[in-house]
Protein backbone atom coordinates (compact mmCIF):
# COMPACT_ATOMS: atom_id res chain seq x y z
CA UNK A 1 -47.22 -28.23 -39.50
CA UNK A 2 -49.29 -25.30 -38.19
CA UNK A 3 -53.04 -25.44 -37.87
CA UNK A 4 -55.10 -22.09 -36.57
CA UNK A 5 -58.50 -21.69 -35.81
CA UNK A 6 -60.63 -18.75 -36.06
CA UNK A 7 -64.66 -18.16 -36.05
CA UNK A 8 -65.19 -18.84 -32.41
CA UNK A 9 -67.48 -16.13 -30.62
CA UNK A 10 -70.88 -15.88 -28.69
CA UNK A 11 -74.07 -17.05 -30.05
CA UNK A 12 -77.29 -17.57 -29.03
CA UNK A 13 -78.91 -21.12 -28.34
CA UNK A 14 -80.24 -22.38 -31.88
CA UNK A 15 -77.40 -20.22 -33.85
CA UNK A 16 -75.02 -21.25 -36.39
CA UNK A 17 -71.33 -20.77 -36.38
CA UNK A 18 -68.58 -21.60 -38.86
CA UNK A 19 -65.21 -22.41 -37.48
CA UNK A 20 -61.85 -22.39 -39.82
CA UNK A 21 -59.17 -23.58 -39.81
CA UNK A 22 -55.79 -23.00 -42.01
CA UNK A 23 -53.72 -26.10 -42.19
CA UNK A 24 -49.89 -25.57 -43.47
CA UNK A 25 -47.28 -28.37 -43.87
CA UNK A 26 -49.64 -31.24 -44.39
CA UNK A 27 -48.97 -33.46 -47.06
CA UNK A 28 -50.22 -36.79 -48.77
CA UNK A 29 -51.86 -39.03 -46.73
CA UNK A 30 -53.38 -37.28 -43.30
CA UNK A 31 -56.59 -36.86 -41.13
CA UNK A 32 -57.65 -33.68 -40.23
CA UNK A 33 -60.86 -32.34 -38.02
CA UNK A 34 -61.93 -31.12 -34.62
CA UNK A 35 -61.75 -31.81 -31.37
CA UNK A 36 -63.75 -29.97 -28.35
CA UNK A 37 -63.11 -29.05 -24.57
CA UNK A 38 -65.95 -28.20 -22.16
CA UNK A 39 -65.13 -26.17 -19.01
CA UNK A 40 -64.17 -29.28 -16.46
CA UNK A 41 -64.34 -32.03 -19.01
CA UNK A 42 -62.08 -34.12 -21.36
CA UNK A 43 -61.31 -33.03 -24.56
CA UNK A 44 -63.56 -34.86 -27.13
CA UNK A 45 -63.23 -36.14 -30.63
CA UNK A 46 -66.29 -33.65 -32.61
CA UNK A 47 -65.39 -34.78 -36.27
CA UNK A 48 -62.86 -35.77 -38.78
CA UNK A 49 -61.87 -35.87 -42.70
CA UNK A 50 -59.97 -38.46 -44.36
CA UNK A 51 -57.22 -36.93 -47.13
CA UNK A 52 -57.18 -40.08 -48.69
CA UNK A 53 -60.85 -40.42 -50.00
CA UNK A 54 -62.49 -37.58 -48.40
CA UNK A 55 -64.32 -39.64 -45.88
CA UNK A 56 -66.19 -37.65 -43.16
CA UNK A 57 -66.60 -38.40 -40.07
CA UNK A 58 -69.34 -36.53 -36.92
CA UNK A 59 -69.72 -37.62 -33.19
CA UNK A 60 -72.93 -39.06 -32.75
CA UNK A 61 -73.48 -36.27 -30.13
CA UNK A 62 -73.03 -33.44 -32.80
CA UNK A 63 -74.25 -35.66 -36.03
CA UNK A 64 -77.48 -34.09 -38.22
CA UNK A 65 -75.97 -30.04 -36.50
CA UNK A 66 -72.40 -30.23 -37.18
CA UNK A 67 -71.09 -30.53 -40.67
CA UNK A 68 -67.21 -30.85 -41.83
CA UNK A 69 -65.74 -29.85 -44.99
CA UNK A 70 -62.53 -28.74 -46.78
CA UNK A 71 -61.32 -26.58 -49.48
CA UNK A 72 -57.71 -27.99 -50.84
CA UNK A 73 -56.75 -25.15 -52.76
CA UNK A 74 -57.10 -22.92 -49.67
CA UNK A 75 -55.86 -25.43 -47.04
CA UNK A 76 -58.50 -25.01 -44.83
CA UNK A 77 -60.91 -27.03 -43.00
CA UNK A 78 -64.17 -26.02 -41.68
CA UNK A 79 -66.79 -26.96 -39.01
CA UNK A 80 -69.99 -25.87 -39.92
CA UNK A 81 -72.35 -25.87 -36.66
CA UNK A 82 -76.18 -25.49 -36.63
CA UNK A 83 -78.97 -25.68 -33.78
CA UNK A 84 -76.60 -24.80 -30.94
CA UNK A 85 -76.89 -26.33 -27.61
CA UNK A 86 -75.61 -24.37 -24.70
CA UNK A 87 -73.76 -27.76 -24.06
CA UNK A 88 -72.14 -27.10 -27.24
CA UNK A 89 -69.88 -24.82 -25.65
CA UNK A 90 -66.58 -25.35 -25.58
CA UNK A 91 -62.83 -24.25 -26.85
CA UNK A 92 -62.90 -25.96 -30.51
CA UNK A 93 -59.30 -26.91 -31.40
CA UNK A 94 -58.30 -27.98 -35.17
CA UNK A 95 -56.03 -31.06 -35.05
CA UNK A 96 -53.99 -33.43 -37.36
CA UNK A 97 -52.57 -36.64 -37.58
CA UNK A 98 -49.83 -37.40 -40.05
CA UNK A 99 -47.30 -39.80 -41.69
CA UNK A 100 -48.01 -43.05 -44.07
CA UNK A 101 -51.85 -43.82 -43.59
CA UNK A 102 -52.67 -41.51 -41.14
CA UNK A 103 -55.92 -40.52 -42.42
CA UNK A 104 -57.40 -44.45 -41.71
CA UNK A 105 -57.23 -42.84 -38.38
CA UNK A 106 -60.34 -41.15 -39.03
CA UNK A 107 -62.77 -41.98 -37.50
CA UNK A 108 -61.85 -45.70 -35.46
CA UNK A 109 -59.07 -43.54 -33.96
CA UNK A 110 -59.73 -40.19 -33.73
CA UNK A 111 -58.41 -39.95 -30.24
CA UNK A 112 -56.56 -37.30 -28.34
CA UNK A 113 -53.40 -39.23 -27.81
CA UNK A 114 -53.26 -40.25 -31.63
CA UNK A 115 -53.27 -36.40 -32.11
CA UNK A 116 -50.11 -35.22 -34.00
CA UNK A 117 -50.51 -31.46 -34.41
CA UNK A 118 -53.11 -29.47 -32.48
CA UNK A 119 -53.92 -25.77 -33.26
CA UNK A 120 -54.61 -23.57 -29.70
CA UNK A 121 -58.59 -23.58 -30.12
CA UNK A 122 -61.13 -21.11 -30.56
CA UNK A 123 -63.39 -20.37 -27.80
CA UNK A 124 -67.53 -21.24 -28.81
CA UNK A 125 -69.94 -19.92 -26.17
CA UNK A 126 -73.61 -20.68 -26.17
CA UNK A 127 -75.54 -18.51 -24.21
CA UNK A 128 -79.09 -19.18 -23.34
């Protein structure tokens, strides 16, 4: 399985920003989404997307500004974000979890140690 981001960059408080990311080797039943790591904190579960039934899934801290979303024929899963907080910054990474019923991981356990396959970020900055 590979996952890789891309769309990170500088923006200003209040921007928008569209992160991608192209998932390969995924198959059946999975959950897929993003995580985020502030300088000097944990890495943080931002949202997920169910496979199975297309369920979504946002953090309650990015909910109503972050939106997540998928296109199957391309493999790809995006993060749309909206009315950016200079908190918001962060490396955004794309992960996965696989294997029979993954994707009822998402959201209940949508945790960094149930984390199968990570992609190595993308790097948002908010600058105010």
């Amino acid at each position: 399985v590979q996952l890789v981001e891309s769309g990170g960059g500088l923006v200003q408080v209040g921007g928008s920003l569209k992160l991608s990311c192209a998932a390969s080797g995924l198959h059946f039943d999975y959950a897929i989404g993003w995580f985020r790591q502030a300088p000097g904190k944990e890495r943080e579960g931002v949202s997920c997307l169910r496979s199975f039934d297309g369920f979504t899934y946002e953090a309650e801290s990015v909910k109503g500004r972050f939106i997540i979303s998928s296109d199957r024929a391309e493999n790809a899963v995006y993060l749309h974000l909206s009315s950016l907080k200079p908190e918001d910054t962060a490396v955004y990474y794309c992960a996965a979890i696989g294997g029979y019923s993954s994707s009822k991981r998402c959201p209940g356990r949508w945790t960094t140690d149930a984390v199968d396959y990570w992609g190595k970020g993308t790097l948002v900055t908010v600058s105010s």
